[in-house]
C-alpha atoms as a PDB file:
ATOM      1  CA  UNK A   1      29.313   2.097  16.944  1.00  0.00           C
ATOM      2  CA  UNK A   2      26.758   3.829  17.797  1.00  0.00           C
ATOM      3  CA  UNK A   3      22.937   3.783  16.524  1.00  0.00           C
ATOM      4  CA  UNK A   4      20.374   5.947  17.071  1.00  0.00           C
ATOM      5  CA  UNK A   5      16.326   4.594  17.646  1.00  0.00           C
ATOM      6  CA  UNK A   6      13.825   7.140  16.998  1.00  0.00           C
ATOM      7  CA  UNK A   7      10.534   6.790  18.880  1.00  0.00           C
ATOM      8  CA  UNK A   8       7.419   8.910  20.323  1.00  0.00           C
ATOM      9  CA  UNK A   9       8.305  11.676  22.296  1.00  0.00           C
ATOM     10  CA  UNK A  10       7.922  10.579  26.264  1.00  0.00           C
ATOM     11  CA  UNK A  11       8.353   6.627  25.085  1.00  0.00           C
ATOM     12  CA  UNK A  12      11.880   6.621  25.438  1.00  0.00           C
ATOM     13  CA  UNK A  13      12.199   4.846  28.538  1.00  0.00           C
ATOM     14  CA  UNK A  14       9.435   2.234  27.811  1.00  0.00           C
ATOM     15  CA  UNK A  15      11.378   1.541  24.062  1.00  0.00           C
ATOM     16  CA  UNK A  16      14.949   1.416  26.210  1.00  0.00           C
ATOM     17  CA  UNK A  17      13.227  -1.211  28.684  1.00  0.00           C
ATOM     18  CA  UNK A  18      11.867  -3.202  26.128  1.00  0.00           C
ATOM     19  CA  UNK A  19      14.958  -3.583  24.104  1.00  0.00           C
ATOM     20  CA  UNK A  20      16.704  -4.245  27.201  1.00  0.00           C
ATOM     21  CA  UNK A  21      14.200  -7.236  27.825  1.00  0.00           C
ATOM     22  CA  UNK A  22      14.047  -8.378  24.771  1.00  0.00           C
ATOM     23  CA  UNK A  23      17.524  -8.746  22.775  1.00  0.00           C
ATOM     24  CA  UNK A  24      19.978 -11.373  23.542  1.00  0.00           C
ATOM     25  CA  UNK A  25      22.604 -10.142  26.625  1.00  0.00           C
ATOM     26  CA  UNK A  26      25.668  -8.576  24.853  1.00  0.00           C
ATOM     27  CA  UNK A  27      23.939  -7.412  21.710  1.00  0.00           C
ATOM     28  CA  UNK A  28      23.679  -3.855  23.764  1.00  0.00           C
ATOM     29  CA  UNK A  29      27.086  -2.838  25.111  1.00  0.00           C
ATOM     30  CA  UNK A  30      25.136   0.662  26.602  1.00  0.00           C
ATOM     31  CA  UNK A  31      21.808   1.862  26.044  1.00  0.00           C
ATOM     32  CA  UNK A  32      20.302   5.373  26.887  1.00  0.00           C
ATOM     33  CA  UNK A  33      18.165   8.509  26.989  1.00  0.00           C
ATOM     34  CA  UNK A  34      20.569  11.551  26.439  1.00  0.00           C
ATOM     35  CA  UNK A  35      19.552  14.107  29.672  1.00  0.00           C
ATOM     36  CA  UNK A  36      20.876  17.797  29.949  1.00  0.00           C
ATOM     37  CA  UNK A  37      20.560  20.159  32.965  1.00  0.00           C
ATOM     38  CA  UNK A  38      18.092  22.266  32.541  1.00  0.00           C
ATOM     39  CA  UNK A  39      18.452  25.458  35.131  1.00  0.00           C
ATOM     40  CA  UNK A  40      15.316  27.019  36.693  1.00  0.00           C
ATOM     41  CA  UNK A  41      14.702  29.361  39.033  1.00  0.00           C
ATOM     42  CA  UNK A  42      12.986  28.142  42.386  1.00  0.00           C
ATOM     43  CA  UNK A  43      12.308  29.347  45.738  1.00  0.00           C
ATOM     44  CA  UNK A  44      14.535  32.567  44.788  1.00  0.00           C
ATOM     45  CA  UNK A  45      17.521  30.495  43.620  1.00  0.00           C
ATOM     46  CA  UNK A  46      18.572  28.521  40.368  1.00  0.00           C
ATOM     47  CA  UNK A  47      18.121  24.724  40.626  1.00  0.00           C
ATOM     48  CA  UNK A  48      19.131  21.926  38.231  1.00  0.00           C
ATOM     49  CA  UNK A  49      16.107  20.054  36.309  1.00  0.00           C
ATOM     50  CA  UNK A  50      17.013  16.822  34.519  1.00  0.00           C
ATOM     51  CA  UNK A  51      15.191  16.943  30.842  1.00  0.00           C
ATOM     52  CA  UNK A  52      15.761  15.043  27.779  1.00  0.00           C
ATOM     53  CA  UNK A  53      18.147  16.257  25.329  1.00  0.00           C
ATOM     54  CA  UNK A  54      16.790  15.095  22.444  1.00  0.00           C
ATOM     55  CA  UNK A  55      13.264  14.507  22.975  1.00  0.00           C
ATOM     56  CA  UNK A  56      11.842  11.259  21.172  1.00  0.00           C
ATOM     57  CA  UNK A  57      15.642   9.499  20.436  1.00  0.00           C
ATOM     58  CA  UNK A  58      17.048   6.465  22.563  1.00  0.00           C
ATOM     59  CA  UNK A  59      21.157   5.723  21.910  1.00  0.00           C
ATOM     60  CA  UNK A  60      22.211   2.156  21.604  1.00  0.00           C
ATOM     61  CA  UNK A  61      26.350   1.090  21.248  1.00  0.00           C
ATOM     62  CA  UNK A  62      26.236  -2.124  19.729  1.00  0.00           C
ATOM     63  CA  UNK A  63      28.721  -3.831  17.887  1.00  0.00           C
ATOM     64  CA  UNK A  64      25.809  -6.094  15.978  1.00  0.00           C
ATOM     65  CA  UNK A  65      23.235  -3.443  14.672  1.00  0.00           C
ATOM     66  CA  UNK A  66      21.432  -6.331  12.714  1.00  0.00           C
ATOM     67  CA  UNK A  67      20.593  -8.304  15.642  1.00  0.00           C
ATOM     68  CA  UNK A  68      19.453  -4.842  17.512  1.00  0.00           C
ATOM     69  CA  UNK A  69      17.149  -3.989  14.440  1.00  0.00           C
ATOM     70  CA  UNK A  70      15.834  -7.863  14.709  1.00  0.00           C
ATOM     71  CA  UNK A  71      14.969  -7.185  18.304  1.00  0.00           C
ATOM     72  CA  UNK A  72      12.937  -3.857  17.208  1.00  0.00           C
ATOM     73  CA  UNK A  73      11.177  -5.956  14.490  1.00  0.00           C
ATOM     74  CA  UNK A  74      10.326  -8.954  16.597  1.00  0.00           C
ATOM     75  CA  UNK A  75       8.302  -7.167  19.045  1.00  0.00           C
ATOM     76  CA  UNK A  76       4.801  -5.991  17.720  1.00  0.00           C
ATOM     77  CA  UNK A  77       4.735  -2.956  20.132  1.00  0.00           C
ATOM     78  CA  UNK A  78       7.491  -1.494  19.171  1.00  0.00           C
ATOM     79  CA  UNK A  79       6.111  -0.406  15.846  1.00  0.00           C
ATOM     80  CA  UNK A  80       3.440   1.801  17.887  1.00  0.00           C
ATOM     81  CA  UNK A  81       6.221   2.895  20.020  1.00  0.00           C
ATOM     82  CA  UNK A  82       8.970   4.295  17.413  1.00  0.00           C
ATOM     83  CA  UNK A  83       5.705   6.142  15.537  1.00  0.00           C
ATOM     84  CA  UNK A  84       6.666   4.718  12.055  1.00  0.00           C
ATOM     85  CA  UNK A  85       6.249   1.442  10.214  1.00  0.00           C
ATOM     86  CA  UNK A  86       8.870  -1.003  10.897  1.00  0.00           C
ATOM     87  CA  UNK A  87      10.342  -1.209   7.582  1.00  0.00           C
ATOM     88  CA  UNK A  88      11.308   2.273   7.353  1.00  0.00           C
ATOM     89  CA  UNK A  89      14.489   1.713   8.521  1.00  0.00           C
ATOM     90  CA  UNK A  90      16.029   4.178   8.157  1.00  0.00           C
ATOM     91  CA  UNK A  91      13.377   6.529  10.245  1.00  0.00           C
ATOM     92  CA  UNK A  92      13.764   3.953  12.805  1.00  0.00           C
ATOM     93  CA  UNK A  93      17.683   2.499  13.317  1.00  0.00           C
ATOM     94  CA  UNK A  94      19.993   5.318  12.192  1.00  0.00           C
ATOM     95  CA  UNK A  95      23.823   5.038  12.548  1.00  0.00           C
ATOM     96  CA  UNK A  96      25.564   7.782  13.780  1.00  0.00           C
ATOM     97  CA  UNK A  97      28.069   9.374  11.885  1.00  0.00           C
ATOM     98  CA  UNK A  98      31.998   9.834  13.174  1.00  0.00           C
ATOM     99  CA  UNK A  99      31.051  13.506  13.145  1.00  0.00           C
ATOM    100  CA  UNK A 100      27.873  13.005  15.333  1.00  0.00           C
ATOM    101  CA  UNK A 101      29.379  10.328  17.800  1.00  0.00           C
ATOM    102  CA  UNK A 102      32.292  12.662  18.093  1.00  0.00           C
ATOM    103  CA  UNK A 103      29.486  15.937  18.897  1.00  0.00           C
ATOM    104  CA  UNK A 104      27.999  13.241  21.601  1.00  0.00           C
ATOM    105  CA  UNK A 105      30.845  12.208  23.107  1.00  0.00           C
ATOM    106  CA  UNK A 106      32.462  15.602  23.374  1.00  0.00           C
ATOM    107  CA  UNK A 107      29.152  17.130  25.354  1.00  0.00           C
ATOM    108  CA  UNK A 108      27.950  13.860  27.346  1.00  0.00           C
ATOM    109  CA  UNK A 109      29.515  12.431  30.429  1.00  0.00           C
ATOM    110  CA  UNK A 110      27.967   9.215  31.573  1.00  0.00           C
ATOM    111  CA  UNK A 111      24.590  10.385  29.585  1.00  0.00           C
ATOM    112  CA  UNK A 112      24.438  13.738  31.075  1.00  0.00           C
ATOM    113  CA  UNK A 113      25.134  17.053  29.247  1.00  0.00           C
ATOM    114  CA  UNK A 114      25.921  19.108  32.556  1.00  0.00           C
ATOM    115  CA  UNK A 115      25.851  23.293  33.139  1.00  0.00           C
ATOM    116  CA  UNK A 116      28.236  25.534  31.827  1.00  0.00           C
ATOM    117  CA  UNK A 117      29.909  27.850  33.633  1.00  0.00           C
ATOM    118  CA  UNK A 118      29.570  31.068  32.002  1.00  0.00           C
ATOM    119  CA  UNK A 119      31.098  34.860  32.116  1.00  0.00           C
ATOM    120  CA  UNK A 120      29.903  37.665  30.459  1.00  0.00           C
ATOM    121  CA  UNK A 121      31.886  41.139  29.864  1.00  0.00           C
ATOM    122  CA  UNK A 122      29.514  43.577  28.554  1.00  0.00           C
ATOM    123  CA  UNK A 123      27.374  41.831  26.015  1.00  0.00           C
ATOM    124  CA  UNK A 124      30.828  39.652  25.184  1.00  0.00           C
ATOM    125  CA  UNK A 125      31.205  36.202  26.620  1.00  0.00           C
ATOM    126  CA  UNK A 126      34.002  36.300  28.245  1.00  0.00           C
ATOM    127  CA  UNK A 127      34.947  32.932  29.335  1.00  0.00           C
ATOM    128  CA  UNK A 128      33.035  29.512  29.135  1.00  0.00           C
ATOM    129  CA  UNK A 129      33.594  25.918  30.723  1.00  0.00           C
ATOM    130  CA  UNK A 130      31.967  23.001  30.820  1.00  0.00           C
ATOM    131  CA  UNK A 131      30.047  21.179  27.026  1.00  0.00           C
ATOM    132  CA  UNK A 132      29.079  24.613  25.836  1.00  0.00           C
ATOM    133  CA  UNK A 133      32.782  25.499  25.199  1.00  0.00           C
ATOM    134  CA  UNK A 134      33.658  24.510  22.107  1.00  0.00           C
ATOM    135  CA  UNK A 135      30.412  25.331  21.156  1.00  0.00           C
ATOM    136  CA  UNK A 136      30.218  28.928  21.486  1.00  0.00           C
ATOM    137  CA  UNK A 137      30.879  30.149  17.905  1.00  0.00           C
ATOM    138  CA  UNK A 138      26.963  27.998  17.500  1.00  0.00           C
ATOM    139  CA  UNK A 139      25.052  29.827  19.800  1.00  0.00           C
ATOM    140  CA  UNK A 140      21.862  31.168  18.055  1.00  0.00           C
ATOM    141  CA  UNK A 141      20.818  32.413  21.322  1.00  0.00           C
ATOM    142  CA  UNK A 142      21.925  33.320  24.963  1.00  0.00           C
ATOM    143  CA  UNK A 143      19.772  33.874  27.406  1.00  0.00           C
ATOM    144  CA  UNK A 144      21.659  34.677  30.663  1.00  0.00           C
ATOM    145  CA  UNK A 145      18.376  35.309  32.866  1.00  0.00           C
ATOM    146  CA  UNK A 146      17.042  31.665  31.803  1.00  0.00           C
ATOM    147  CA  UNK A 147      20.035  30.310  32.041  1.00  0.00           C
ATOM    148  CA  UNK A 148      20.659  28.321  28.652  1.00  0.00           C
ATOM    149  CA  UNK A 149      22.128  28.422  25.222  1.00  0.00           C
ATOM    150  CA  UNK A 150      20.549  27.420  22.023  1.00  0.00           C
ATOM    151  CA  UNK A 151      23.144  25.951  20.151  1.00  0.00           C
ATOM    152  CA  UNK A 152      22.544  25.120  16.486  1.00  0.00           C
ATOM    153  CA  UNK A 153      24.481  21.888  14.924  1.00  0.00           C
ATOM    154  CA  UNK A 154      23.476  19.136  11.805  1.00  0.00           C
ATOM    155  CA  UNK A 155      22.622  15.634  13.776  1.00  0.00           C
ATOM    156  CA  UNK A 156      20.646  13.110  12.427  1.00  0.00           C
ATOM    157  CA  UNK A 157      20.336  14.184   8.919  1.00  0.00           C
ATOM    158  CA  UNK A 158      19.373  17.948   9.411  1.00  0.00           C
ATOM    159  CA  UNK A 159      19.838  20.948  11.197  1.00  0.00           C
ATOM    160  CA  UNK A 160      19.049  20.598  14.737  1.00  0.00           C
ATOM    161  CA  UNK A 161      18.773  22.695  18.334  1.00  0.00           C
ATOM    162  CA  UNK A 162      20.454  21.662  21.467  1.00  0.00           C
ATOM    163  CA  UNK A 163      19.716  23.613  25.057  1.00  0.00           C
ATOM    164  CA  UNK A 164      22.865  24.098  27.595  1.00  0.00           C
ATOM    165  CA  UNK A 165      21.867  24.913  30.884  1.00  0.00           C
ATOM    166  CA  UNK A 166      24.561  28.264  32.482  1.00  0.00           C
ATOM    167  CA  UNK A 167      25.800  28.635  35.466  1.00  0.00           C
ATOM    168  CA  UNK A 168      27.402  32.272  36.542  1.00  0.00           C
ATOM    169  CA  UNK A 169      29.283  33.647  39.382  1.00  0.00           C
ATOM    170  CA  UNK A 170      26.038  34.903  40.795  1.00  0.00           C
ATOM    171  CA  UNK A 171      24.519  31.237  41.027  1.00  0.00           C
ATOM    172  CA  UNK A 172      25.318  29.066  44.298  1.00  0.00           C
ATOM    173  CA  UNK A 173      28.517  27.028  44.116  1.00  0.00           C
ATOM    174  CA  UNK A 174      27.719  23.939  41.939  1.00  0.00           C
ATOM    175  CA  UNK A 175      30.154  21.084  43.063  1.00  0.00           C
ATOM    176  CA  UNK A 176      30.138  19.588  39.230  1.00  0.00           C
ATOM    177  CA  UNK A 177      31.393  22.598  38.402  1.00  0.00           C
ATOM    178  CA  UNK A 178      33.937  22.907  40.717  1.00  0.00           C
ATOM    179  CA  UNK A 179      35.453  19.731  40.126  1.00  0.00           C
ATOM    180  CA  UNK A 180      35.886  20.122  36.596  1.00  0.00           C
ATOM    181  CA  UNK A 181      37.483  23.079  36.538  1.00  0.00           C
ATOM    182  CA  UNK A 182      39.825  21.975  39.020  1.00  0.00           C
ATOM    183  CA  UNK A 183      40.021  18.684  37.654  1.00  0.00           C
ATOM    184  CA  UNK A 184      43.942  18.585  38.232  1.00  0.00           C
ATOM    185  CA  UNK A 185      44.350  20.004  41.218  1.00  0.00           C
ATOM    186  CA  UNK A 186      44.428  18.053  44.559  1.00  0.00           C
ATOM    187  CA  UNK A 187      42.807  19.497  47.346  1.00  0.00           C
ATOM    188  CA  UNK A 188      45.415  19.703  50.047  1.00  0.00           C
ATOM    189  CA  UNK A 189      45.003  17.800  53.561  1.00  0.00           C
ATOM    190  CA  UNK A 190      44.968  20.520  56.400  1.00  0.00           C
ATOM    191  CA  UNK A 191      44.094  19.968  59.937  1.00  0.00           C
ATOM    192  CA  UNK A 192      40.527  20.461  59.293  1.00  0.00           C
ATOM    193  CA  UNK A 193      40.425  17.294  56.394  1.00  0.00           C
ATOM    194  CA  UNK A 194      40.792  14.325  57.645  1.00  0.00           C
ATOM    195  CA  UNK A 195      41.820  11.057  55.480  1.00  0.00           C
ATOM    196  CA  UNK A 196      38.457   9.226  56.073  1.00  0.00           C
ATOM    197  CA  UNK A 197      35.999  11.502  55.013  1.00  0.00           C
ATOM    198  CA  UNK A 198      32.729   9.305  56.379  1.00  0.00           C
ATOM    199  CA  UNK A 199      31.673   8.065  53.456  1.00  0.00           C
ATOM    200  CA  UNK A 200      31.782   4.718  51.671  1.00  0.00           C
ATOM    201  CA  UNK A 201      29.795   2.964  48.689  1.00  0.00           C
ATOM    202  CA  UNK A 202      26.404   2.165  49.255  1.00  0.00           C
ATOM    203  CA  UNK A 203      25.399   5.375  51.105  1.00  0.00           C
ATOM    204  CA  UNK A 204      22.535   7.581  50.199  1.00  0.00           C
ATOM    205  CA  UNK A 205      23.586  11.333  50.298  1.00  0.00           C
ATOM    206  CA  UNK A 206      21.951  15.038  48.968  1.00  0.00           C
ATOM    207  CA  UNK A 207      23.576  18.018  47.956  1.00  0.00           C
ATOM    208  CA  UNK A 208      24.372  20.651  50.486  1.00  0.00           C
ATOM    209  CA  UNK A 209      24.662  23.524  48.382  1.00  0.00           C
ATOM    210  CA  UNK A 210      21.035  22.722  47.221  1.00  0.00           C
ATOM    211  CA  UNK A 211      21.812  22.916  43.192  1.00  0.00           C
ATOM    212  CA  UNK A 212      20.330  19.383  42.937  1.00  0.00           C
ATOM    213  CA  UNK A 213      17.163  20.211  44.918  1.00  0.00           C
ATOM    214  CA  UNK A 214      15.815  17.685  47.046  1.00  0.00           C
ATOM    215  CA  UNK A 215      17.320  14.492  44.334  1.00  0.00           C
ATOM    216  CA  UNK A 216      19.034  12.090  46.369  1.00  0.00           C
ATOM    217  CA  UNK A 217      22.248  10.109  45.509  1.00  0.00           C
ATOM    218  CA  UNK A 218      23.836   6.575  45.935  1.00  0.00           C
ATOM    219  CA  UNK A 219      27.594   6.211  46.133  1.00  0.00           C
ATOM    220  CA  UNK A 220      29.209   4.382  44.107  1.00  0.00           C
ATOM    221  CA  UNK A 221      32.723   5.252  44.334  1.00  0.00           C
ATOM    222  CA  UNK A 222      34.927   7.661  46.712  1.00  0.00           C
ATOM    223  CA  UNK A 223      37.956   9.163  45.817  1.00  0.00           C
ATOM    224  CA  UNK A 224      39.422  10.041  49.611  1.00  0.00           C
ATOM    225  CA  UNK A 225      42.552  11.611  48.123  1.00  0.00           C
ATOM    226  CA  UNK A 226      40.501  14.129  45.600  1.00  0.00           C
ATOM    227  CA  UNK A 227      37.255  14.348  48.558  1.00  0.00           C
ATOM    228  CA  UNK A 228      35.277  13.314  45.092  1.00  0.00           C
ATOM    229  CA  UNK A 229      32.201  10.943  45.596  1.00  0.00           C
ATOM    230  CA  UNK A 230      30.722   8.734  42.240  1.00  0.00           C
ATOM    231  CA  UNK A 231      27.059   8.975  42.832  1.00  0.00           C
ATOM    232  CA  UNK A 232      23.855   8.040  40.740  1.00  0.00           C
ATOM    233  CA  UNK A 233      20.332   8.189  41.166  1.00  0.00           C
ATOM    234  CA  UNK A 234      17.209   7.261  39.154  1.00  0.00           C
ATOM    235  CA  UNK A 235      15.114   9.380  37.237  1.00  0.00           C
ATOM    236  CA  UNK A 236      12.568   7.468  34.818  1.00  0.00           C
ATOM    237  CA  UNK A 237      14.147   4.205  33.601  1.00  0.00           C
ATOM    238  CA  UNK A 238      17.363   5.911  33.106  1.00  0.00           C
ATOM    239  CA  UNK A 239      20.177   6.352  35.537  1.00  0.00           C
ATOM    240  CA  UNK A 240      22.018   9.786  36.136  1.00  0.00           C
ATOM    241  CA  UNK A 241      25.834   9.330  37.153  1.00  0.00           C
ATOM    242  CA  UNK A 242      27.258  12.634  38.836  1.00  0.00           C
ATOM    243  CA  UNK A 243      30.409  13.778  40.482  1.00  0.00           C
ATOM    244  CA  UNK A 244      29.692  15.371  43.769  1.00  0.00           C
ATOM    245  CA  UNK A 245      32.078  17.444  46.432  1.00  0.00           C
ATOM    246  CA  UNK A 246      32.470  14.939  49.282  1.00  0.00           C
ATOM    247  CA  UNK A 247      32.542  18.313  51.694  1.00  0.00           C
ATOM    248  CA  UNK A 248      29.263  19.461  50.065  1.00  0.00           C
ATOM    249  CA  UNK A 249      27.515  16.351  50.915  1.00  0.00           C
ATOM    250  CA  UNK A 250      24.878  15.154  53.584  1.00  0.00           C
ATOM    251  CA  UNK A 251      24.586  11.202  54.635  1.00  0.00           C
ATOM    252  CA  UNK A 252      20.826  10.008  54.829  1.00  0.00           C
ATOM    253  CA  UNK A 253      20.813   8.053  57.543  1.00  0.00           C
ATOM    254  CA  UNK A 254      18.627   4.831  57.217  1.00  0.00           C
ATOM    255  CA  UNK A 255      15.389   4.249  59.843  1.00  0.00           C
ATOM    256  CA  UNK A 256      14.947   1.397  61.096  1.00  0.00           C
END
């Protein structure tokens, strides 16, 4: 199951690094700060930011919440960190409901709520893809020129507002994007692909299309057949795990 810890607002990382260090290996299957895209407007074009999506809440699966809450009640600092006395536990250590894990799981991918893609006829949306779409019918507001949704949902015992960063046709091509929308489709091999794409596990790479600024990527995986590479790349204590377009993708190549 999951559990949710609420702390301070901007402590989330030292409260997941402490728990981390602290409880007994296994007692944690994952542990994380929730992050969404957040999509601003820089040097003329839209960029994606990396902010938290629920300020002041860390997400623990565990399959032994007691032992978890032990951890939090062992360690003096924690009660300064999760802003409330211990023993209100249920301000501190809340389970989260089918309903809520279900919300969570359907928006987040590897800890990430990514951009939507999103068209617009008139003042109508016309089509949506990505987290925000089976969402729409809870949008409280749209702003298309910021680039987010304000969706409104009950998490956490009450009613609650989540940000969804948008992506349009007018926006450069976002690889994410791309990939999920043609999830099923395999790129063909002409005479300009070749099998080995030049890439392998281990290598540090940045995003041509500049979406992702100047943030720069590991590889973790590569999918040759799909030209897909598994990346992540640190931001805080938390690590950000992103699909990128092995065609839309520059090798850093290490000094020495």
């Amino acid at each position: 199951m999951w559990y949710v810890i609420q702390t301070v607002t901007g402590e989330e990382p030292r409260v997941k690094a402490l728990l981390e260090a602290f409880a007994e290996q296994g007692i944690c299957k994952t542990c994380f700060v929730p992050l969404y895209e957040e999509v601003r407007r820089s040097h003329g074009e839209y960029r994606i930011f990396f902010k938290r999506l629920f300020p002041g809440y860390l997400f623990v699966e565990t399959e032994d919440p007691e032992a978890v809450y032990a951890t939090l009640r062992k360690v003096p600092e924690f009660t300064r960190l999760l802003g409330a006395q211990v023993k209100e536990e249920e301000k501190v250590f809340i389970p989260i409901t089918e309903v809520e894990q279900e919300f969570l799981g359907s928006i987040l991918e590897d800890g990430v709520v990514h951009v939507s893609y999103i068209r617009m006829e008139g003042k109508r949306i016309d089509k949506v893809v990505g987290p925000l779409s089976g969402y729409r019918n809870h949008i409280v507001k749209l702003d298309i020129p910021h680039r987010r949704a304000i969706v409104e949902i009950d998490i956490f015992g009450r009613r609650r507002r989540a940000r969804f960063g948008l992506w349009t046709d007018s926006d450069p091509e976002n690889s994410w994007l791309k990939l999920h929308m043609n999830r099923e489709q395999v790129l063909p091999l002409d005479g300009k692909r070749e099998i080995d794409i030049g890439l392998v596990p281990g290598d540090i790479v940045t995003d041509d299309t500049g979406v992702y600024g100047e943030y720069e990527f590991v590889i973790d995986k590569v999918d040759v057949k799909h030209r897909v590479v598994f990346s992540r790349f640190a931001i805080g204590d938390s690590i950000v795990r992103i699909q990128l377009d092995a065609d839309k993708v520059s090798r850093i190549e290490e000094e020495f």
